[in-house]
PDB file of N, CA and C in Angstrom:
ATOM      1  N   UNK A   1     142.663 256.282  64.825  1.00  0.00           N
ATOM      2  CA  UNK A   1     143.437 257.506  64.882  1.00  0.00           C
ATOM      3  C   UNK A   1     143.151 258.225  66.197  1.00  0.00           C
ATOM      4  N   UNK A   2     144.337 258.417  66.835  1.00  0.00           N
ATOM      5  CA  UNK A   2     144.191 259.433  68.167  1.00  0.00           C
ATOM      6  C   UNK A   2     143.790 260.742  68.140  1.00  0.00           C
ATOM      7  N   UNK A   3     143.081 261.434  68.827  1.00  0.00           N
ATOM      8  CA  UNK A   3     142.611 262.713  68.645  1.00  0.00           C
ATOM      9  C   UNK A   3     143.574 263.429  70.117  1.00  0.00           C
ATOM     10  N   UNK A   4     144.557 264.651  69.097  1.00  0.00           N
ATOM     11  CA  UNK A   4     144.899 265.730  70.006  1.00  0.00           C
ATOM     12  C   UNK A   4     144.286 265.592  71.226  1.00  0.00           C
ATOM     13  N   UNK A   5     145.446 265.686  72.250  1.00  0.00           N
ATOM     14  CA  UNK A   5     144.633 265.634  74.052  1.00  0.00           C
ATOM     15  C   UNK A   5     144.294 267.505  73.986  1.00  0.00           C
ATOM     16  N   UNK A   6     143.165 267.615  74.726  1.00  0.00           N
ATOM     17  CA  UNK A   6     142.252 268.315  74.919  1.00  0.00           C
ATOM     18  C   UNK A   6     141.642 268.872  73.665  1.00  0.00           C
ATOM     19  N   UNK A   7     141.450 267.849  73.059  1.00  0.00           N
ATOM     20  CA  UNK A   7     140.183 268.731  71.454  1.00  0.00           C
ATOM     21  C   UNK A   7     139.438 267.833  71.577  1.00  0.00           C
ATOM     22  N   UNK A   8     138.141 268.719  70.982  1.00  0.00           N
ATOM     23  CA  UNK A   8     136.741 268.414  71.368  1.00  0.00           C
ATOM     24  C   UNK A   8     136.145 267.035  70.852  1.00  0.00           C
ATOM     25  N   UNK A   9     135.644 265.865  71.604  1.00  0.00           N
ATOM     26  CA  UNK A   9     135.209 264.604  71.513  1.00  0.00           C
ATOM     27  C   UNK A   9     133.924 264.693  70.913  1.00  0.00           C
ATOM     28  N   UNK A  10     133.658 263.737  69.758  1.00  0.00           N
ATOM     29  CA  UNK A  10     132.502 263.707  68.837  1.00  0.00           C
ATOM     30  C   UNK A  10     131.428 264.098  69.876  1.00  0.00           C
ATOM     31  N   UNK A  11     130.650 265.060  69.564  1.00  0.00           N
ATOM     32  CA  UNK A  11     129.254 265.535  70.003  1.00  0.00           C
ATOM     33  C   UNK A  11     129.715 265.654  71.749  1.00  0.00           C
ATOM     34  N   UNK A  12     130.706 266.686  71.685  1.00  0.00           N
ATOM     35  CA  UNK A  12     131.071 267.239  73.511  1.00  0.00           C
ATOM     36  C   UNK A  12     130.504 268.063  73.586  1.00  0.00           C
ATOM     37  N   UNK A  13     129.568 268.254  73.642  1.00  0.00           N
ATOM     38  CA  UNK A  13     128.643 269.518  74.291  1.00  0.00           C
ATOM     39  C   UNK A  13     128.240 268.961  75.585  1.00  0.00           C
ATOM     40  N   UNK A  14     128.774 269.241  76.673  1.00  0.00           N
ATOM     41  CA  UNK A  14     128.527 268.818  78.362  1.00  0.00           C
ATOM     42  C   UNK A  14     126.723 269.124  78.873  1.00  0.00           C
ATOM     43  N   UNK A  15     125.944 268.231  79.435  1.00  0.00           N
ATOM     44  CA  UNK A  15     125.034 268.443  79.852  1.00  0.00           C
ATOM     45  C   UNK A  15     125.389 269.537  80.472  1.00  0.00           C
ATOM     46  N   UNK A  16     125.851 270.606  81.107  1.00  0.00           N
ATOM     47  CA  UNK A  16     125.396 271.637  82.207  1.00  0.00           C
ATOM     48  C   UNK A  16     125.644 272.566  80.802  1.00  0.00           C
ATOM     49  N   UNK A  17     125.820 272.417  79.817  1.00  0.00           N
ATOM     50  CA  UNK A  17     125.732 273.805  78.998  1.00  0.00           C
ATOM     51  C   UNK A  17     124.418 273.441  78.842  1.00  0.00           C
ATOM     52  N   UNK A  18     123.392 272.342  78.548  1.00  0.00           N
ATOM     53  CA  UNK A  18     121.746 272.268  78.162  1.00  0.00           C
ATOM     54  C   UNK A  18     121.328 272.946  79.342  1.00  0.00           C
ATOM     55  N   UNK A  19     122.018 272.480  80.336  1.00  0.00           N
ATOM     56  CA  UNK A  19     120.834 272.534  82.097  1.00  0.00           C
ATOM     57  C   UNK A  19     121.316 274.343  82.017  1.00  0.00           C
ATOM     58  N   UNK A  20     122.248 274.791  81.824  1.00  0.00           N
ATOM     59  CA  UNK A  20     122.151 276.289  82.362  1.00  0.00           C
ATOM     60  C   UNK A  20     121.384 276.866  80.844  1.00  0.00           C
ATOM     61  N   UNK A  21     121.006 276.058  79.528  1.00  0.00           N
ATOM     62  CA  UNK A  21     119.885 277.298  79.129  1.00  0.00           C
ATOM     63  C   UNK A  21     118.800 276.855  79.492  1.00  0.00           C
ATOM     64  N   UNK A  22     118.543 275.514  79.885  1.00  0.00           N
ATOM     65  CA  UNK A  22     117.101 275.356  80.453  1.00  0.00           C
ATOM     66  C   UNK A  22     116.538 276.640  81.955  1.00  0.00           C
ATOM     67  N   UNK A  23     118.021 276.789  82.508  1.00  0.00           N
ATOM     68  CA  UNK A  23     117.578 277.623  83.506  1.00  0.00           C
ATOM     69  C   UNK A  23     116.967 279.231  83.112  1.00  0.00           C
ATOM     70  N   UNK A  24     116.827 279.491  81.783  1.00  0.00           N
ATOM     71  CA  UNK A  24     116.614 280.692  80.875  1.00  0.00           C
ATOM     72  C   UNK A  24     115.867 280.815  79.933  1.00  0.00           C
ATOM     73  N   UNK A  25     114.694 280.396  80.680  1.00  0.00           N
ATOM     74  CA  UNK A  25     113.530 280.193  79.229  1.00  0.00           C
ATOM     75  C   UNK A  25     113.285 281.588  77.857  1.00  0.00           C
ATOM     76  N   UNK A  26     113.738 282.606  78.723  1.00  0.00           N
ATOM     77  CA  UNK A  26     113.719 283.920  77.926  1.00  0.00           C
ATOM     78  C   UNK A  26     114.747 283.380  76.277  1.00  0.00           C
ATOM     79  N   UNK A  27     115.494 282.663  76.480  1.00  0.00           N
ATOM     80  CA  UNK A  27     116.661 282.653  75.581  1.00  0.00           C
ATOM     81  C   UNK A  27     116.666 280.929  74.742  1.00  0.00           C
ATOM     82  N   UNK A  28     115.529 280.634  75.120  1.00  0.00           N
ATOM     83  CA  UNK A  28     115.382 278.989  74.500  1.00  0.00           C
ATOM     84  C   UNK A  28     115.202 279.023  73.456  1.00  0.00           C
ATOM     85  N   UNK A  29     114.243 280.000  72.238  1.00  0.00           N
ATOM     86  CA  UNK A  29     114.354 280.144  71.196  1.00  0.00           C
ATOM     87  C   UNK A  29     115.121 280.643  70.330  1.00  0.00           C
ATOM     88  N   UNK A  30     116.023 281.745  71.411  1.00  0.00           N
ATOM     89  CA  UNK A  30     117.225 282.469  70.712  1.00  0.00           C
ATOM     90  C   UNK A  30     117.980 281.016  70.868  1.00  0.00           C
ATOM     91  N   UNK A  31     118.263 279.809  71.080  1.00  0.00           N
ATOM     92  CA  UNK A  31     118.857 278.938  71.681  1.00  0.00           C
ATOM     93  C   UNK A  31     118.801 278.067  70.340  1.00  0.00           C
ATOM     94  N   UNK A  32     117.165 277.852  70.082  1.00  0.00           N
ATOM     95  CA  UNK A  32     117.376 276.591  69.332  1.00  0.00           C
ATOM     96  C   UNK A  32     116.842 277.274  67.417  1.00  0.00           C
ATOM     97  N   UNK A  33     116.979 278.814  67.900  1.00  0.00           N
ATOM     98  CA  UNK A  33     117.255 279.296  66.235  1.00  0.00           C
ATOM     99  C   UNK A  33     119.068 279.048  66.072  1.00  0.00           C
ATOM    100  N   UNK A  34     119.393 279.139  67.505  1.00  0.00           N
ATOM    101  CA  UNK A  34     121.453 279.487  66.897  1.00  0.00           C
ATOM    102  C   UNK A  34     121.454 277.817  66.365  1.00  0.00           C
ATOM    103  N   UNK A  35     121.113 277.121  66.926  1.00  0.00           N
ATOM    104  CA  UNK A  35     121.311 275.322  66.974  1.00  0.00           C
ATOM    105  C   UNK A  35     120.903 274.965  65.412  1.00  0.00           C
ATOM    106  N   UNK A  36     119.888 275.431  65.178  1.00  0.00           N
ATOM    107  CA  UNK A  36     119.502 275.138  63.805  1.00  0.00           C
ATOM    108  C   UNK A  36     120.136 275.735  62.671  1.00  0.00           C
ATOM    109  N   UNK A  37     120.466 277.156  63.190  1.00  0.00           N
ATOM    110  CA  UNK A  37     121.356 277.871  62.103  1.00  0.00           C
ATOM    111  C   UNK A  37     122.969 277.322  61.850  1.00  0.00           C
ATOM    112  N   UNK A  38     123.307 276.524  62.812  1.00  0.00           N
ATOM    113  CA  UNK A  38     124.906 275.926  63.093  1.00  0.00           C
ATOM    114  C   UNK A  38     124.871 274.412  62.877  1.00  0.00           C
ATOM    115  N   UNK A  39     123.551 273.904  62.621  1.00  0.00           N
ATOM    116  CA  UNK A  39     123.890 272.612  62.227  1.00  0.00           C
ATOM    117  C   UNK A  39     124.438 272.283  60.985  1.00  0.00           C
ATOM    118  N   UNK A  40     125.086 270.905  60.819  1.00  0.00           N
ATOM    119  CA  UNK A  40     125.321 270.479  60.053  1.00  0.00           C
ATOM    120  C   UNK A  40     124.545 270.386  58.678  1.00  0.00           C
ATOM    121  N   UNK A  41     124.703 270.318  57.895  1.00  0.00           N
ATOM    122  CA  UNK A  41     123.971 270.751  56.120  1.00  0.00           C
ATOM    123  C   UNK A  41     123.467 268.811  56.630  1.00  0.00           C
ATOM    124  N   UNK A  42     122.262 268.460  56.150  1.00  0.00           N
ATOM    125  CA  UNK A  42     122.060 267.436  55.862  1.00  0.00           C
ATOM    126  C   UNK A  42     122.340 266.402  56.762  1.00  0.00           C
ATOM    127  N   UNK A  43     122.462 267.047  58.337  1.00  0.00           N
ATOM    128  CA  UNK A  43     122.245 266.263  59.373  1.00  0.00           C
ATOM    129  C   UNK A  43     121.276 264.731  59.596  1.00  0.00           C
ATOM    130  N   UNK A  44     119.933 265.036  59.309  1.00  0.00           N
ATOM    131  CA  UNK A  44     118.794 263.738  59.183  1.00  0.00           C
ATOM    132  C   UNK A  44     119.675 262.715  58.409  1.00  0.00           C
ATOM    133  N   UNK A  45     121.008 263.034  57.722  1.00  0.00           N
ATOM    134  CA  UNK A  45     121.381 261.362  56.951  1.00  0.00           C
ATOM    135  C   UNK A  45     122.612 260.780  57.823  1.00  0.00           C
ATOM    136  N   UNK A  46     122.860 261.599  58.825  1.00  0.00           N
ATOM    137  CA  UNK A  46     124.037 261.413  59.867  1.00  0.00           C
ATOM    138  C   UNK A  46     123.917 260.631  61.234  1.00  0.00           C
ATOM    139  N   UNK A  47     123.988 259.190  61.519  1.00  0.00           N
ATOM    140  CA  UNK A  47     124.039 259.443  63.008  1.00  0.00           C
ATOM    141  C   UNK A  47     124.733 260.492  64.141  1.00  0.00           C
ATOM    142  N   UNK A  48     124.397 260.959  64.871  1.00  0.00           N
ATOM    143  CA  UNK A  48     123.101 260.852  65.746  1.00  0.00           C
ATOM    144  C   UNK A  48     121.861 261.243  64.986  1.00  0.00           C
ATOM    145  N   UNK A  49     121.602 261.626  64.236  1.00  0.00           N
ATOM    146  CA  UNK A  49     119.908 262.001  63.730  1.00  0.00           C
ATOM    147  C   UNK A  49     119.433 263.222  64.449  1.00  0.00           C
ATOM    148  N   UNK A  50     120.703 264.160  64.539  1.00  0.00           N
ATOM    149  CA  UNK A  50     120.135 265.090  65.390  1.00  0.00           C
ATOM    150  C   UNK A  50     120.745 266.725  64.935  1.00  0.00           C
ATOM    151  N   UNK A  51     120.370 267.758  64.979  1.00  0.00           N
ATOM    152  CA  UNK A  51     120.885 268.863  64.529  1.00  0.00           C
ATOM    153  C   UNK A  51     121.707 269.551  64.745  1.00  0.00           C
ATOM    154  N   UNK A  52     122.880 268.898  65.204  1.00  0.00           N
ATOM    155  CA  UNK A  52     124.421 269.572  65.809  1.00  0.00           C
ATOM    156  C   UNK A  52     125.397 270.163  65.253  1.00  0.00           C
ATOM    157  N   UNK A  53     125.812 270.893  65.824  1.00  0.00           N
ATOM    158  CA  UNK A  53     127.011 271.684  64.944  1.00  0.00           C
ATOM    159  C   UNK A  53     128.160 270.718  64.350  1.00  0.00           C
ATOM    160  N   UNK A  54     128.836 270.537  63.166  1.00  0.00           N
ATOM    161  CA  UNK A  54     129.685 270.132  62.719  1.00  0.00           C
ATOM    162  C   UNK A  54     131.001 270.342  63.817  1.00  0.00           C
ATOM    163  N   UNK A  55     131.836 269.131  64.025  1.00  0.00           N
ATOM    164  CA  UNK A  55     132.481 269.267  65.148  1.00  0.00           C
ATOM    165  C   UNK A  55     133.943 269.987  65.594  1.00  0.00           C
ATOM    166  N   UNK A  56     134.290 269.541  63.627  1.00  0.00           N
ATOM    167  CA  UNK A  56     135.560 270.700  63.262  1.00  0.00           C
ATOM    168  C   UNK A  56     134.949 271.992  63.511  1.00  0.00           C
ATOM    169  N   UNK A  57     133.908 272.075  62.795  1.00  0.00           N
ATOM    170  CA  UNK A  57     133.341 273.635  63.094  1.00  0.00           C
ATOM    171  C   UNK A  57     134.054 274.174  64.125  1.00  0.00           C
ATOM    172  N   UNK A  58     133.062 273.540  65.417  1.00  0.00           N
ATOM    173  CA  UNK A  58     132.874 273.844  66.581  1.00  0.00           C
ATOM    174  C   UNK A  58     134.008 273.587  67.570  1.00  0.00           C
ATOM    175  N   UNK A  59     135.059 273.098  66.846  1.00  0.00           N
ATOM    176  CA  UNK A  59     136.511 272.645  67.696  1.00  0.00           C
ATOM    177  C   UNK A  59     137.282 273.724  67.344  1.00  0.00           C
ATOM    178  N   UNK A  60     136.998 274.563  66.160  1.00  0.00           N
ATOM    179  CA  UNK A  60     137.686 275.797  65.651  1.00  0.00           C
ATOM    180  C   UNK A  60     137.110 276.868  66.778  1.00  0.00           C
ATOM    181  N   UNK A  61     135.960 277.193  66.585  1.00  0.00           N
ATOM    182  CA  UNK A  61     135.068 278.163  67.048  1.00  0.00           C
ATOM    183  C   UNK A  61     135.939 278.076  68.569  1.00  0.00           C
ATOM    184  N   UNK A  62     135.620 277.411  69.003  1.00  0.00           N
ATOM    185  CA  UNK A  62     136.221 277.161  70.625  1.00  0.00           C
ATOM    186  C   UNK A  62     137.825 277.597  71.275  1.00  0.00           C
ATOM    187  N   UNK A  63     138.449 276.779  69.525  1.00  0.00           N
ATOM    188  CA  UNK A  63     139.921 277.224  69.726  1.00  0.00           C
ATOM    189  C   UNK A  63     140.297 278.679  70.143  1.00  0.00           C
ATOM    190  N   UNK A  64     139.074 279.266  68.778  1.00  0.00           N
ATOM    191  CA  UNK A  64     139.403 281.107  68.468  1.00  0.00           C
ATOM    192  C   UNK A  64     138.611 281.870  69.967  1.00  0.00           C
ATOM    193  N   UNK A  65     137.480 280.741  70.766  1.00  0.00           N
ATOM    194  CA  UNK A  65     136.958 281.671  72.005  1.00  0.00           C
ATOM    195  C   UNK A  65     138.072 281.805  72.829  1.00  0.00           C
ATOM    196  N   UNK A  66     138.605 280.443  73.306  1.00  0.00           N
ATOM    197  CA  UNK A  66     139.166 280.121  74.187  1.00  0.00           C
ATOM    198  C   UNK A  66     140.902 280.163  74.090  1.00  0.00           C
ATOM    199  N   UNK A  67     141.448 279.677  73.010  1.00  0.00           N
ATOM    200  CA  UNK A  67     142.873 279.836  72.858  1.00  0.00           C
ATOM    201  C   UNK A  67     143.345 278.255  73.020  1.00  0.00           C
ATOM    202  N   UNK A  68     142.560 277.298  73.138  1.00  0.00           N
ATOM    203  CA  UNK A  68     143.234 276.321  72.655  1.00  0.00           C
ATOM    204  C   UNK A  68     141.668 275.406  72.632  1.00  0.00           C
ATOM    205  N   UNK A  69     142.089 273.695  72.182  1.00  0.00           N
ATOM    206  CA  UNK A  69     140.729 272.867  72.034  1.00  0.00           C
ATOM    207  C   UNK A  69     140.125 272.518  73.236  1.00  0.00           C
ATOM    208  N   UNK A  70     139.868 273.464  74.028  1.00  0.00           N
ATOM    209  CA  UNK A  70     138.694 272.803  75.024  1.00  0.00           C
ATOM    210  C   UNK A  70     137.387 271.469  75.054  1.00  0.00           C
ATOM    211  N   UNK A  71     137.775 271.092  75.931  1.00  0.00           N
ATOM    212  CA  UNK A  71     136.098 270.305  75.827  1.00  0.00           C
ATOM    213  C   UNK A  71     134.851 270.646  76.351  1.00  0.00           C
ATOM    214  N   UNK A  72     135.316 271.933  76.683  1.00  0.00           N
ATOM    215  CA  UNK A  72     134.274 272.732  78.215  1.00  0.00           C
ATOM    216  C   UNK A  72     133.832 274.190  77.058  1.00  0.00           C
ATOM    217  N   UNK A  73     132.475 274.183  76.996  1.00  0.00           N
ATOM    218  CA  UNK A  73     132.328 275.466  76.603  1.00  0.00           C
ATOM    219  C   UNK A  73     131.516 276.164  78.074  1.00  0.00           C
ATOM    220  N   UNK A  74     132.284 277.078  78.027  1.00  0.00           N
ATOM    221  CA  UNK A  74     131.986 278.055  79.083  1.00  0.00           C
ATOM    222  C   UNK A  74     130.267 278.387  79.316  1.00  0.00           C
ATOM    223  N   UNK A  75     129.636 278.114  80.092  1.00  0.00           N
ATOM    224  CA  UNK A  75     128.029 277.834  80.581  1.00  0.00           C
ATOM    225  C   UNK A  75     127.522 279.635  80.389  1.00  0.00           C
ATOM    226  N   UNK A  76     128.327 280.112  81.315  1.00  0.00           N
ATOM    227  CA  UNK A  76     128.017 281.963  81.243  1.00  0.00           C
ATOM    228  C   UNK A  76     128.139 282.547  79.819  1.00  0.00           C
ATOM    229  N   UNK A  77     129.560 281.730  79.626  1.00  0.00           N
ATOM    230  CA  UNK A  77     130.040 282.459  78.076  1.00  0.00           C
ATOM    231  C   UNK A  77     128.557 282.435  76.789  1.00  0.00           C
ATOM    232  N   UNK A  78     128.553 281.401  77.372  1.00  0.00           N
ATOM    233  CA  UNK A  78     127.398 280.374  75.967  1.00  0.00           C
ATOM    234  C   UNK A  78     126.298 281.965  76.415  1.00  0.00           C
ATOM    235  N   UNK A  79     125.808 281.585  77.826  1.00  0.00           N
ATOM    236  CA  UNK A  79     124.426 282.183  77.955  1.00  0.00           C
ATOM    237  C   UNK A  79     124.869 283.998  77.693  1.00  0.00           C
ATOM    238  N   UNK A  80     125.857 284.530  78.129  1.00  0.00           N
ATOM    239  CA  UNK A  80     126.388 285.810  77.321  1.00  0.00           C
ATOM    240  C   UNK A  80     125.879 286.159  76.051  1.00  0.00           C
ATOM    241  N   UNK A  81     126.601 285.144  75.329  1.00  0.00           N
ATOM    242  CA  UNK A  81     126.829 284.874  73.421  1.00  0.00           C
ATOM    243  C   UNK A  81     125.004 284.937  72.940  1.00  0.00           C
ATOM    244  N   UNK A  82     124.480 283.665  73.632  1.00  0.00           N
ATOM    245  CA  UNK A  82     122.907 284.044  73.621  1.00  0.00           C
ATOM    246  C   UNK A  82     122.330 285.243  73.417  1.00  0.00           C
ATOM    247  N   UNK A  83     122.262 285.849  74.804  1.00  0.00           N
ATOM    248  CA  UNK A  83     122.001 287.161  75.269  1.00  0.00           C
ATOM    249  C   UNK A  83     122.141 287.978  74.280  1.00  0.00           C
ATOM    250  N   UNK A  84     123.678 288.462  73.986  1.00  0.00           N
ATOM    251  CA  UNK A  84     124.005 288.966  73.036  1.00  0.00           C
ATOM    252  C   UNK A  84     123.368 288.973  71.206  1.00  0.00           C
ATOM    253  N   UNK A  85     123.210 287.622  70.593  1.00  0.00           N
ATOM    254  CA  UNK A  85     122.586 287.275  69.845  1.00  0.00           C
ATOM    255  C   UNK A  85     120.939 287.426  69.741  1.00  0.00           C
ATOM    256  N   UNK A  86     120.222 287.752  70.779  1.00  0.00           N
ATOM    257  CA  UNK A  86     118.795 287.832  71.303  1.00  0.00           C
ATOM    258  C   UNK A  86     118.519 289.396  70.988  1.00  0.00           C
ATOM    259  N   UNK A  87     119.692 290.257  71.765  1.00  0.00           N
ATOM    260  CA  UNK A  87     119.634 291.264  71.438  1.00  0.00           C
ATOM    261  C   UNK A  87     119.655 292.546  70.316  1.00  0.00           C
ATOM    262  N   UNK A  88     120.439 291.639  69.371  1.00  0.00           N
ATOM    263  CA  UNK A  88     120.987 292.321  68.214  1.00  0.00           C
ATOM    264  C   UNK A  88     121.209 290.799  66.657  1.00  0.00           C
ATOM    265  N   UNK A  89     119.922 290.555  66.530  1.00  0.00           N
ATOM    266  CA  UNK A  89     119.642 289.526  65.890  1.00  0.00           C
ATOM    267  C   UNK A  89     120.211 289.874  64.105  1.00  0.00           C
ATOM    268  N   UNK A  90     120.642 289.235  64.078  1.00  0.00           N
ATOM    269  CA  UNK A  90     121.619 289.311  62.392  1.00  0.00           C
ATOM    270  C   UNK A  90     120.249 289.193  61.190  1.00  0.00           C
TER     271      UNK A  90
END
């Protein structure tokens, strides 16, 4: 089955969204509490074996940032959203 041109490819999270929070150690834990709070329910029985956001999720989420299915999440936006989340913790 073909997937819609420009919606998000199984596990598209672009290395320069990791490399620009690595550049922000202040926000690495605000980083990998959001990662854990957005993973998938019962990830460990899923390849990759790893704690990622569900991809519909995250193909929605993107739609409603951005206005259509990007494959690019915005590097500033992300570290913003962080920021933001760091500041005023739910």
């Amino acid at each position: 089955m073909m997937k819609p041109q420009g919606s998000m490819k199984d596990n598209a999270i672009p290395l320069s969204t990791y490399v620009s929070i690595l550049k922000h150690p202040n926000l690495w834990l605000t980083a990998l509490r959001t990662l854990w709070s957005f993973s998938h329910p019962n990830w460990w029985k899923k390849k990759p074996f790893l704690p990622l956001p569900d991809q519909k999720w995250l193909s929605f989420r993107l739609k409603t940032a951005y206005g259509n299915n990007t494959d690019e999440i915005n590097g500033q936006d992300l570290l913003a959203w962080l920021q933001w989340r760091k500041d005023y913790p739910c």
